[in-house]
C-alpha atoms as a PDB file:
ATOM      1  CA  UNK A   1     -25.722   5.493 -53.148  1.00  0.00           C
ATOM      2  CA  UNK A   2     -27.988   4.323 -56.271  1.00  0.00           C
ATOM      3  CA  UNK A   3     -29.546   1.699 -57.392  1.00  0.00           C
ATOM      4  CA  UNK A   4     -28.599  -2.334 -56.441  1.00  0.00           C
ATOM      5  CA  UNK A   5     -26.497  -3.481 -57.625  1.00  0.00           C
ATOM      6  CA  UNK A   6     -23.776  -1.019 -56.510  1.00  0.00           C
ATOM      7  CA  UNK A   7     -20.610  -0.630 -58.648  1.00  0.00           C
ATOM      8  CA  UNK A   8     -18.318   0.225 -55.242  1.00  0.00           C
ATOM      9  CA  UNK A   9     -18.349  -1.974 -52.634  1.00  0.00           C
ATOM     10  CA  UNK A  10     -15.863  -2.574 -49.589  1.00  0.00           C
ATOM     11  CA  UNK A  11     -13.594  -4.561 -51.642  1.00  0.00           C
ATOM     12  CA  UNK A  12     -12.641  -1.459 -53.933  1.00  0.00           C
ATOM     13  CA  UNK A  13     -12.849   0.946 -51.114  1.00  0.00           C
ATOM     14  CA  UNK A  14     -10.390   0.331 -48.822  1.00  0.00           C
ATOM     15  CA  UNK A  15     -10.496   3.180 -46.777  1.00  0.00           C
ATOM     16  CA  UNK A  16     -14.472   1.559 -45.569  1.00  0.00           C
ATOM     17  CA  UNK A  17     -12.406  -1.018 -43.328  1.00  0.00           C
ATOM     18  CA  UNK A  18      -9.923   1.105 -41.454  1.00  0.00           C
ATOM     19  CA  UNK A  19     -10.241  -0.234 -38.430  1.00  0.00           C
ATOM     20  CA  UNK A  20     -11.331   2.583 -35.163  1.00  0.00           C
ATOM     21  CA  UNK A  21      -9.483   2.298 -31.741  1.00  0.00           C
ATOM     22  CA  UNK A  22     -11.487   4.059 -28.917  1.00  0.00           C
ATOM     23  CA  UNK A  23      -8.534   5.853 -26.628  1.00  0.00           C
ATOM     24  CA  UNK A  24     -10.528   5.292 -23.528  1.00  0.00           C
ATOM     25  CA  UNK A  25      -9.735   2.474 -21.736  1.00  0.00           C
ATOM     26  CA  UNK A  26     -12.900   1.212 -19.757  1.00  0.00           C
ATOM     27  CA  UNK A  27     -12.164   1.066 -16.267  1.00  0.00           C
ATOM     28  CA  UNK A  28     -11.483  -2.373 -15.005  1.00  0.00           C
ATOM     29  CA  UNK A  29     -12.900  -3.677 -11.816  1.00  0.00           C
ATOM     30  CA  UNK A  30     -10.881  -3.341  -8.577  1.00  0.00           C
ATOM     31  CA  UNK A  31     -11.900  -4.932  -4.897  1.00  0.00           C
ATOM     32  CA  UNK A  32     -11.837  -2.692  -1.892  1.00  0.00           C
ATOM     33  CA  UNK A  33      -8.507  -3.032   0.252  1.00  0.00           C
ATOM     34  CA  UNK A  34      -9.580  -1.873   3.343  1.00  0.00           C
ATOM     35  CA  UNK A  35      -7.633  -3.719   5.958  1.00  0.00           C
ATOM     36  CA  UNK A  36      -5.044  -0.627   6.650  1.00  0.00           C
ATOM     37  CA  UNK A  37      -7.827   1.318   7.745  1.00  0.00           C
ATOM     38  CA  UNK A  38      -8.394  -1.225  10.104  1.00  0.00           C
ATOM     39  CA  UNK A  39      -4.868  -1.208  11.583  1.00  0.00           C
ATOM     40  CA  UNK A  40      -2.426   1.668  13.314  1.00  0.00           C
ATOM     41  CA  UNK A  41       0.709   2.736  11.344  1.00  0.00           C
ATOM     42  CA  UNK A  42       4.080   3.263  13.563  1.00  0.00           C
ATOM     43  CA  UNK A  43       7.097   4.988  12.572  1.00  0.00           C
ATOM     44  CA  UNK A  44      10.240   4.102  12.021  1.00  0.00           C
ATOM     45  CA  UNK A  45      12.763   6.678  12.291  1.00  0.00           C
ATOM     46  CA  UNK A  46      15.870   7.338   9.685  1.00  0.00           C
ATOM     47  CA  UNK A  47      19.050   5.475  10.493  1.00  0.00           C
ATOM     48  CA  UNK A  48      17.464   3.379  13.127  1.00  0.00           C
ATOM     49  CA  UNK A  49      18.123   0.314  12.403  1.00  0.00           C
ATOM     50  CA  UNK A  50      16.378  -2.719  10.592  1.00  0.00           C
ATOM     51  CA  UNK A  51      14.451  -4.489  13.604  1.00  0.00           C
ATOM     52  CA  UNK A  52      11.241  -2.387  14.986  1.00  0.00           C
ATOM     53  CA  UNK A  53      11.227  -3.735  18.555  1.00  0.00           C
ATOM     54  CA  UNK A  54       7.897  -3.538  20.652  1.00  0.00           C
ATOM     55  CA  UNK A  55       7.347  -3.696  24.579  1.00  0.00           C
ATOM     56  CA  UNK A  56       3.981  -4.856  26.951  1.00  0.00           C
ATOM     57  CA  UNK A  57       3.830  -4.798  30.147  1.00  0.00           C
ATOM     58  CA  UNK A  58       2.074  -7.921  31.882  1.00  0.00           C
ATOM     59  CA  UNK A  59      -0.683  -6.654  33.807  1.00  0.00           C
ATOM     60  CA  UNK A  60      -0.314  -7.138  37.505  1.00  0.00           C
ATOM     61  CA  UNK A  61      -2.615  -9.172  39.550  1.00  0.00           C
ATOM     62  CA  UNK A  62      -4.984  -7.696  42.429  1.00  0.00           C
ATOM     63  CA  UNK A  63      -3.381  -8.157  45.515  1.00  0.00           C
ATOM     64  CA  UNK A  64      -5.589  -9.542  48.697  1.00  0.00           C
ATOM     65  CA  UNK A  65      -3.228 -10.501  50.938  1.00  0.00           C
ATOM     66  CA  UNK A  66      -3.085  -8.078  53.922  1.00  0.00           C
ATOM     67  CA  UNK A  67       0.425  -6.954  55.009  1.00  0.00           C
ATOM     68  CA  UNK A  68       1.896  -7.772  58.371  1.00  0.00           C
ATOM     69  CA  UNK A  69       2.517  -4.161  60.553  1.00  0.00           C
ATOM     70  CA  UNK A  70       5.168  -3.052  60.855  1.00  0.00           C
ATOM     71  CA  UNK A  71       6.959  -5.363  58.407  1.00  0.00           C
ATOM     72  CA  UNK A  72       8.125  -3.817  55.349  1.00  0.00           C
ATOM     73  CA  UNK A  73       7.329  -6.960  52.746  1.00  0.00           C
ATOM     74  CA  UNK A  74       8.852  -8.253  49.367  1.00  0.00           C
ATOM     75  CA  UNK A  75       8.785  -5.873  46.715  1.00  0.00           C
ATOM     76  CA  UNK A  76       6.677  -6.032  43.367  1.00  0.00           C
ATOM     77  CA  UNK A  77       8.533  -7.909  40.372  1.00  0.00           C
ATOM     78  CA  UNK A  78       7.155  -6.628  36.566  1.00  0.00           C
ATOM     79  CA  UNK A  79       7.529  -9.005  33.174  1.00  0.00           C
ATOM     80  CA  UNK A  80       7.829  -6.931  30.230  1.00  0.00           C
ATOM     81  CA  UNK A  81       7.104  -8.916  26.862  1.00  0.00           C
ATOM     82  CA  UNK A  82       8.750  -7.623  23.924  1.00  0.00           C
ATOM     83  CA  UNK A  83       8.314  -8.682  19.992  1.00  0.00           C
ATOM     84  CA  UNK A  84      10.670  -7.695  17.162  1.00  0.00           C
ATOM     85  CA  UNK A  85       9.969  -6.941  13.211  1.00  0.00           C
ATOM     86  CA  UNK A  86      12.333  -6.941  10.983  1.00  0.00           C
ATOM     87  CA  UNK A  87      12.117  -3.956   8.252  1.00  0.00           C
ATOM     88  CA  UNK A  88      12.372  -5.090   4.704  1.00  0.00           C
ATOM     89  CA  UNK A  89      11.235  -3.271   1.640  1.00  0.00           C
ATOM     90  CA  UNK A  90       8.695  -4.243  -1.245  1.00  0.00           C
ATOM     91  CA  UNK A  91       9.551  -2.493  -4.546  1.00  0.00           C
ATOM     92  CA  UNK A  92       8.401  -2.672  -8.156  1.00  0.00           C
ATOM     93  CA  UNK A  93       8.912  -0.284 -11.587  1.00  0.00           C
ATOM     94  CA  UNK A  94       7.530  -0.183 -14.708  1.00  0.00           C
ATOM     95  CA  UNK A  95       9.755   1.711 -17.782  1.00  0.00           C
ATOM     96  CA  UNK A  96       8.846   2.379 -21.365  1.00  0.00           C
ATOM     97  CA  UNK A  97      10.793   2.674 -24.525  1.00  0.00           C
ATOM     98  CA  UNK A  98      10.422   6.542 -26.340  1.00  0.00           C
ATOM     99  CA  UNK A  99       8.777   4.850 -29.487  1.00  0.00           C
ATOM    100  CA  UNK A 100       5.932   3.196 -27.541  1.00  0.00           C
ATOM    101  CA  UNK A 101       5.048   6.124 -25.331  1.00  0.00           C
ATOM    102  CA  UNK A 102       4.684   7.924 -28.846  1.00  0.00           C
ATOM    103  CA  UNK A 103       2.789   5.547 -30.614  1.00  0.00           C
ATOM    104  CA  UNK A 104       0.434   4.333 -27.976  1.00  0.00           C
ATOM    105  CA  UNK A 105      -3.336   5.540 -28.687  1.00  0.00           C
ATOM    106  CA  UNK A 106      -3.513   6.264 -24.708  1.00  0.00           C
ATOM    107  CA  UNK A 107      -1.984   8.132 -22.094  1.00  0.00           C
ATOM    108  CA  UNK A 108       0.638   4.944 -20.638  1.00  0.00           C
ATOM    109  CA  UNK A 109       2.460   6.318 -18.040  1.00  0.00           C
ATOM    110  CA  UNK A 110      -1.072   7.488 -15.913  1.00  0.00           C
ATOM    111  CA  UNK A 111      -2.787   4.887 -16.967  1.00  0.00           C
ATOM    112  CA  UNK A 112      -0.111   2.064 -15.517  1.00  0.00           C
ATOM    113  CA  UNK A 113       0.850   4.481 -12.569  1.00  0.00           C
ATOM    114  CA  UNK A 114      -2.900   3.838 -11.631  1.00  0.00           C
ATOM    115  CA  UNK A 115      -3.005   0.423 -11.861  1.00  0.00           C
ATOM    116  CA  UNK A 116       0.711   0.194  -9.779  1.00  0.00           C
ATOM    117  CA  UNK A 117      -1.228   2.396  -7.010  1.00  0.00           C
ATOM    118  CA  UNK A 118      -3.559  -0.037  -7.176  1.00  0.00           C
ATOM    119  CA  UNK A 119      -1.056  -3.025  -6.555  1.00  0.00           C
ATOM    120  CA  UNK A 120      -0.149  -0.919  -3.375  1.00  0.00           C
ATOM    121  CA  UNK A 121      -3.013  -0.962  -1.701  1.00  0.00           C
ATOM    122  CA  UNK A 122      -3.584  -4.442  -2.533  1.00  0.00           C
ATOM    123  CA  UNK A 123      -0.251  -5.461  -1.208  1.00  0.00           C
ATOM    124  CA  UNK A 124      -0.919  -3.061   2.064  1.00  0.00           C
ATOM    125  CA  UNK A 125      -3.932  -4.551   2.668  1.00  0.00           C
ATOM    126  CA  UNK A 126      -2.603  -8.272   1.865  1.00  0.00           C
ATOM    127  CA  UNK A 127       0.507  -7.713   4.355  1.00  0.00           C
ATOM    128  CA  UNK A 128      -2.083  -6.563   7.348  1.00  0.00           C
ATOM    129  CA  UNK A 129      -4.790  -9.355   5.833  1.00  0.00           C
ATOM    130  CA  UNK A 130      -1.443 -11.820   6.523  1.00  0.00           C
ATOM    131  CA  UNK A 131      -0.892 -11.154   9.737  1.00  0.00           C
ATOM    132  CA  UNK A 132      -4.293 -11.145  11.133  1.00  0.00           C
ATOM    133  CA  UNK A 133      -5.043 -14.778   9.754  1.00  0.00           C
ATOM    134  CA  UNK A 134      -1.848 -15.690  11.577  1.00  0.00           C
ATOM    135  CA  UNK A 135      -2.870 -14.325  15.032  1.00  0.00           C
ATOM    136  CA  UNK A 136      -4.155 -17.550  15.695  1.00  0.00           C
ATOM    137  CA  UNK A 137      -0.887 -18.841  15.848  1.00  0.00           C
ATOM    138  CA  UNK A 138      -0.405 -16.667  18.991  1.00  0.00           C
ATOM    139  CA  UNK A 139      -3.526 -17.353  20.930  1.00  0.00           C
ATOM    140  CA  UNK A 140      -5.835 -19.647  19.518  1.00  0.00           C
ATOM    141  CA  UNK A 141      -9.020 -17.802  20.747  1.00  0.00           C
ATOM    142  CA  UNK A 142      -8.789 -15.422  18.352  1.00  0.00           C
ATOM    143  CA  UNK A 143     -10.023 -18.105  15.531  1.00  0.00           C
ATOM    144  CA  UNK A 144     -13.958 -19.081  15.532  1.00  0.00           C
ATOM    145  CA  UNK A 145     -15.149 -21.619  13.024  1.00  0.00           C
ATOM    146  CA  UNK A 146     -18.641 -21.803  12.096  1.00  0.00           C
ATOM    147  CA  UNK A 147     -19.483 -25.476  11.780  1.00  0.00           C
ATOM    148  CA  UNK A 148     -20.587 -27.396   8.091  1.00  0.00           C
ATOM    149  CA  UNK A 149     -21.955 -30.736   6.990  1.00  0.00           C
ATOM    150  CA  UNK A 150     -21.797 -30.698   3.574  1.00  0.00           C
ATOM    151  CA  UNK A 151     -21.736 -27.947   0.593  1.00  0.00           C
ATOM    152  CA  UNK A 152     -25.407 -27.499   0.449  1.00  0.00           C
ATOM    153  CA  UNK A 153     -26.198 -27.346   4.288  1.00  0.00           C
ATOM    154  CA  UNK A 154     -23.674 -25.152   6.254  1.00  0.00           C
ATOM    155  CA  UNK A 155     -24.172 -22.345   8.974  1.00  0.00           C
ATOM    156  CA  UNK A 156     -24.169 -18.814   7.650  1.00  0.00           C
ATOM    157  CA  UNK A 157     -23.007 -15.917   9.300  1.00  0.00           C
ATOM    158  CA  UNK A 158     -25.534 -14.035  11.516  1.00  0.00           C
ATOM    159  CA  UNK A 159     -25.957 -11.098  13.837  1.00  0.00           C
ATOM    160  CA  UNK A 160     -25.736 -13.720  16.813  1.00  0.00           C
ATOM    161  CA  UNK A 161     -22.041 -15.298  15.977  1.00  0.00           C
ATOM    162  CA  UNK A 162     -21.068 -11.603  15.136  1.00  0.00           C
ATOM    163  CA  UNK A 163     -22.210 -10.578  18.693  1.00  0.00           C
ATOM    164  CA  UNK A 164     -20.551 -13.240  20.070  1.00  0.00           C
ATOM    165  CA  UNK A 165     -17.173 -12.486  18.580  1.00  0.00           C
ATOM    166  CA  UNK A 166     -17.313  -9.136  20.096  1.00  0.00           C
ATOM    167  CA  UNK A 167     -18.008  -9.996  23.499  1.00  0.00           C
ATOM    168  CA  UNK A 168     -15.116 -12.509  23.141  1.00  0.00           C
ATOM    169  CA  UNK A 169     -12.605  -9.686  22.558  1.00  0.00           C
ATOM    170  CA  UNK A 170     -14.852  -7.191  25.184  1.00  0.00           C
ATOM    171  CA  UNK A 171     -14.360 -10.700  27.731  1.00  0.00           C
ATOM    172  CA  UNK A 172     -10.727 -10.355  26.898  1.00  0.00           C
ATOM    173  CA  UNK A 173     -10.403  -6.390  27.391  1.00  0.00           C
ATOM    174  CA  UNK A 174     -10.100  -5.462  24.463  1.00  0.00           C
ATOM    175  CA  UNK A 175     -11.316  -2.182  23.589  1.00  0.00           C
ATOM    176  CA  UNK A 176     -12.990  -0.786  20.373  1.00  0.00           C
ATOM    177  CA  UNK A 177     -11.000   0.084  17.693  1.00  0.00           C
ATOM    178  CA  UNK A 178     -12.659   3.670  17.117  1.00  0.00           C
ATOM    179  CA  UNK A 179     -12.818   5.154  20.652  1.00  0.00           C
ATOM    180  CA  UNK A 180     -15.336   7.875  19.487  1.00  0.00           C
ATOM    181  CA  UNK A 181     -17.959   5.574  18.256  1.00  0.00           C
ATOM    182  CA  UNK A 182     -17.088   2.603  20.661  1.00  0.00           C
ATOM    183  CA  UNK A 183     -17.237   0.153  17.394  1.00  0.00           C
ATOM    184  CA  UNK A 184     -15.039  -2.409  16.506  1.00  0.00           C
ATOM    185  CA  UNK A 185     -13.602  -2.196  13.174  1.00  0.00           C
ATOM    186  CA  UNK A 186     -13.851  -5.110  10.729  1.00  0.00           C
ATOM    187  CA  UNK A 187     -13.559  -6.511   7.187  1.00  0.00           C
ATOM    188  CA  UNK A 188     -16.356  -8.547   5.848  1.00  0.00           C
ATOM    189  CA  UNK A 189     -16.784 -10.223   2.005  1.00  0.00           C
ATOM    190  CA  UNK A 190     -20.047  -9.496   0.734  1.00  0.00           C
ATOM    191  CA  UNK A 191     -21.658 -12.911   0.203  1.00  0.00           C
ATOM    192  CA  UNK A 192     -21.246 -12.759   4.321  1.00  0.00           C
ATOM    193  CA  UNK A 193     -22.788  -9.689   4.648  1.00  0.00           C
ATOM    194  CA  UNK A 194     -25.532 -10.524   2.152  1.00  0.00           C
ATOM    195  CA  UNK A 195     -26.302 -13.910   4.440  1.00  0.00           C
ATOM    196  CA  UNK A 196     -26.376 -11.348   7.996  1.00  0.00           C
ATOM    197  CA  UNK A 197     -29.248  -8.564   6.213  1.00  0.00           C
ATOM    198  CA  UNK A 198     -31.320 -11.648   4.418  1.00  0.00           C
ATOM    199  CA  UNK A 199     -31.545 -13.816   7.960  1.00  0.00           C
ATOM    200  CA  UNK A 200     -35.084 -12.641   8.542  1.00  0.00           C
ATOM    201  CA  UNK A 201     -35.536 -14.313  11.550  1.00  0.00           C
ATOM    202  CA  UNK A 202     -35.999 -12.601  15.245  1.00  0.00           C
ATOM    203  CA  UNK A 203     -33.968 -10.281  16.413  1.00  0.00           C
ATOM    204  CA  UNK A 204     -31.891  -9.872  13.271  1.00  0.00           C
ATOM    205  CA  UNK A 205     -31.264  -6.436  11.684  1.00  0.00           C
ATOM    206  CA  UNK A 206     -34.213  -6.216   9.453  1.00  0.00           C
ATOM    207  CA  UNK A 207     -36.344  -7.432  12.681  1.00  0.00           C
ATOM    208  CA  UNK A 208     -34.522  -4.809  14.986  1.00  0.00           C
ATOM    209  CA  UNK A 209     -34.669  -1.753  12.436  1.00  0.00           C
ATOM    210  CA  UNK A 210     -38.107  -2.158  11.353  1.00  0.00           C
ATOM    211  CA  UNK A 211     -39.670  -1.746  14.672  1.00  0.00           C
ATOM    212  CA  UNK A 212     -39.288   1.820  15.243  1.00  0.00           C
ATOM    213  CA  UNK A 213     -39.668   5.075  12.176  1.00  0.00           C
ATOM    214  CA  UNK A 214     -36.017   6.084  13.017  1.00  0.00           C
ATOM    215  CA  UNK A 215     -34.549   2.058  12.623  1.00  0.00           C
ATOM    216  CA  UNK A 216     -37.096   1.475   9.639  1.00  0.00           C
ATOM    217  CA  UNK A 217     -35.816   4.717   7.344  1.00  0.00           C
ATOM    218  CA  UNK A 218     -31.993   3.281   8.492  1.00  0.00           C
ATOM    219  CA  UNK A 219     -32.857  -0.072   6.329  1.00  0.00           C
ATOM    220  CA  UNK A 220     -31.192   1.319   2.792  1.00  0.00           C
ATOM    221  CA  UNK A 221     -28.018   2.108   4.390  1.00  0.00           C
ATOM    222  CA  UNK A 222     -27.336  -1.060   5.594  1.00  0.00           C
ATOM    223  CA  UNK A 223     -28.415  -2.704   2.371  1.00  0.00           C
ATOM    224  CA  UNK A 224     -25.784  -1.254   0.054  1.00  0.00           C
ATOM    225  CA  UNK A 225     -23.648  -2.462  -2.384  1.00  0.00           C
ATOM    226  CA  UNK A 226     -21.280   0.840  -2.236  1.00  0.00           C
ATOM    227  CA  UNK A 227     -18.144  -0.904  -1.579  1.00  0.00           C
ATOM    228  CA  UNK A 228     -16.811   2.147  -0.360  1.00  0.00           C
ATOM    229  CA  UNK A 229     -19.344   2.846   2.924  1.00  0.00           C
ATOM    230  CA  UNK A 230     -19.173   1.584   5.845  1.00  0.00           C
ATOM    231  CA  UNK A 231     -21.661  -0.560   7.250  1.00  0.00           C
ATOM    232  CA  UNK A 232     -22.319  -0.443  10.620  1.00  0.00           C
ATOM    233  CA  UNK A 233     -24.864  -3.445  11.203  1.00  0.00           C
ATOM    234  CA  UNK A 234     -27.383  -2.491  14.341  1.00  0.00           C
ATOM    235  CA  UNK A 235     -26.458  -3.875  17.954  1.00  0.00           C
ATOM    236  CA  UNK A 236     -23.426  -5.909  16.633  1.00  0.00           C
ATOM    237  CA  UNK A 237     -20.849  -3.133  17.668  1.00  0.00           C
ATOM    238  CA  UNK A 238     -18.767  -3.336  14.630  1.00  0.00           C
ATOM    239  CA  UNK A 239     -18.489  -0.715  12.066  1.00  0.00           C
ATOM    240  CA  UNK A 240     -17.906  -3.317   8.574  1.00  0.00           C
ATOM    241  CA  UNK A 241     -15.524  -2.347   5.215  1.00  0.00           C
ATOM    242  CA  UNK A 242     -17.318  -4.604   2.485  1.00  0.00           C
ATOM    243  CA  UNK A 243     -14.177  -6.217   0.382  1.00  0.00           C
ATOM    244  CA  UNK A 244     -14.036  -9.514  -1.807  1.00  0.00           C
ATOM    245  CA  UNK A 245     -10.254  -9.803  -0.751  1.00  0.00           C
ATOM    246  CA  UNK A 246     -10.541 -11.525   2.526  1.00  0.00           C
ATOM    247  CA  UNK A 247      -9.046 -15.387   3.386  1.00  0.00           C
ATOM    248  CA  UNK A 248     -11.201 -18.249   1.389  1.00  0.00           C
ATOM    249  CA  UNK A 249     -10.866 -21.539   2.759  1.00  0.00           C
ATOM    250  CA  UNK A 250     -11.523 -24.134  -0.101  1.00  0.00           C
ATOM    251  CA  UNK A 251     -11.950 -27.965   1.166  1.00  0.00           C
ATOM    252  CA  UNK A 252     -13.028 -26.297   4.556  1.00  0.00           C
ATOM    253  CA  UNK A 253     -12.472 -27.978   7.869  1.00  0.00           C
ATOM    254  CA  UNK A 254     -14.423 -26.744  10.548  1.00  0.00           C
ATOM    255  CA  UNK A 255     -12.535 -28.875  13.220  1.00  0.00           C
ATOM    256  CA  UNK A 256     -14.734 -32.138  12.201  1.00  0.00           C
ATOM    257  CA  UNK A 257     -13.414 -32.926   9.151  1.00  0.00           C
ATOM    258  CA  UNK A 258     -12.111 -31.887   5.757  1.00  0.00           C
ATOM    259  CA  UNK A 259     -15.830 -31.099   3.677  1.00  0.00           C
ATOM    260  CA  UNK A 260     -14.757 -30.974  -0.385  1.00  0.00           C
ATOM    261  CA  UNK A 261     -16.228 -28.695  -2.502  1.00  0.00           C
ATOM    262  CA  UNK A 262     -17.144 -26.046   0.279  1.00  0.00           C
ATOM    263  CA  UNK A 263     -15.102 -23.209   0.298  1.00  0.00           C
ATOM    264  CA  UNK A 264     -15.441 -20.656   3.484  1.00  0.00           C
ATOM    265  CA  UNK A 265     -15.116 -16.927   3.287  1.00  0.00           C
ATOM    266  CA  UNK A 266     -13.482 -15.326   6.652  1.00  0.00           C
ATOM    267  CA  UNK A 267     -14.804 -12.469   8.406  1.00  0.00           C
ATOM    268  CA  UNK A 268     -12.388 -10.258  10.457  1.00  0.00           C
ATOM    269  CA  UNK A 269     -13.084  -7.780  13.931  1.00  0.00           C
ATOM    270  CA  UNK A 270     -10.341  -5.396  14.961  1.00  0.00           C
ATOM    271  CA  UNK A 271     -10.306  -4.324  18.259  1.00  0.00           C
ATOM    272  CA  UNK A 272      -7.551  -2.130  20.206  1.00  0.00           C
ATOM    273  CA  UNK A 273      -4.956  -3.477  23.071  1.00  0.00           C
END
């Protein structure tokens, strides 16, 4: 220090431009992969084979027809439906040469085994994402599309449709996925869930909760953006993961027509055979 002008600057002081490397990576940002919560694992034994092959029963009708007496009358036939998988394995590594892992400023080997666990659960979740958004393919029922004009005027998702989609699986028999809380377990992107606690209108979950002290101090919880709670939206009977990794639709065709520029987000309920 002294007085201007100086007589040692940056240019004669080379050691005033090292350059500093903070060793602590900022964490990057990582979605939610919830949908193996939302499904039940099986095991395979060792040495069993490569094809996992599953067996239903189809449900017998009632019978009404009285029997004759005496008569001792045809005997009951059973169909047994049966679906295979086969087994296949999904493997990746990551190796390091000796002179990087002891020149690197941070700590490699945890820091890339985090972001492989990562890749896991994403490719978990993606598998079980996979074959939900081909159920369709199966039974046909099991697909509801919301209907759109244009990419400014489209239907949102609300309480109503997601009541509806639940009593479509309860009209089929399907029961709740969690049997102690009789909900329905499902996967939802947030821009859905966002339209479902902004509808305002009556009889949607800001009108239901704020009628009563109990439903009016429950209004927070439902309003969250912890992607790791689980929302469980008043009367709809479904107990929501919030994740940005669910099925978009670009060009989206709601069964009318192809509408460019409008991309749709999909919302999945998981019920239990």
């Amino acid at each position: 220090m002294g007085y201007s002008p100086s007589s040692n600057n940056q240019s004669n002081l080379p050691q005033s431009t090292v350059r500093y490397y903070d060793k602590k990576f900022r964490e990057n940002l990582k979605a939610q992969t919830p949908f193996v919560a939302c499904s039940e694992r099986l095991d395979l034994p060792m040495k069993s084979g490569n094809q996992y092959n599953l067996y239903m029963y189809v449900p017998l009708a009632a019978n009404t027809s009285q029997t004759t007496e005496g008569t001792v009358g045809a005997g009951v036939s059973v169909s047994v439906l049966n679906t295979s998988a086969t087994i296949g394995e999904y493997a990746d590594y990551a190796n390091f040469s000796s002179l990087s892992l002891a020149t690197a400023i941070d700590n490699t080997v945890e820091n890339v085994a985090r972001e492989m666990a990562y890749r896991l659960g994403e490719s978990l979740s993606a598998l079980v994402r996979a074959t939900a958004d081909g159920a369709n393919s199966v039974d046909s029922s099991v697909l509801t599309k919301l209907a759109a004009t244009s990419t400014t005027s489209f239907t949102t998702l609300s309480l109503t449709y997601i009541r509806n989609a639940v009593q479509s699986l309860a009209g089929r028999s399907v029961r709740p996925f969690d049997e102690a809380s009789k909900n329905f377990a499902g996967v939802i992107h947030p821009f859905a869930l966002g339209d479902v606690l902004a509808d305002n209108s009556n009889d949607s979950p800001i009108d239901i909760l704020k009628r009563t002290p109990q439903g009016y101090s429950r209004l927070d919880e439902i309003i969250s953006t912890d992607l790791t709670e689980v929302i469980e939206i008043p009367t709809s009977g479904v107990s929501f993961f919030q994740s940005n990794l669910v099925t978009a639709s670009p060009n989206y065709n709601p069964g009318t027509g192809v509408v460019t520029g409008l991309t749709a987000l999909r919302t999945y309920i998981f019920g239990r055979k």
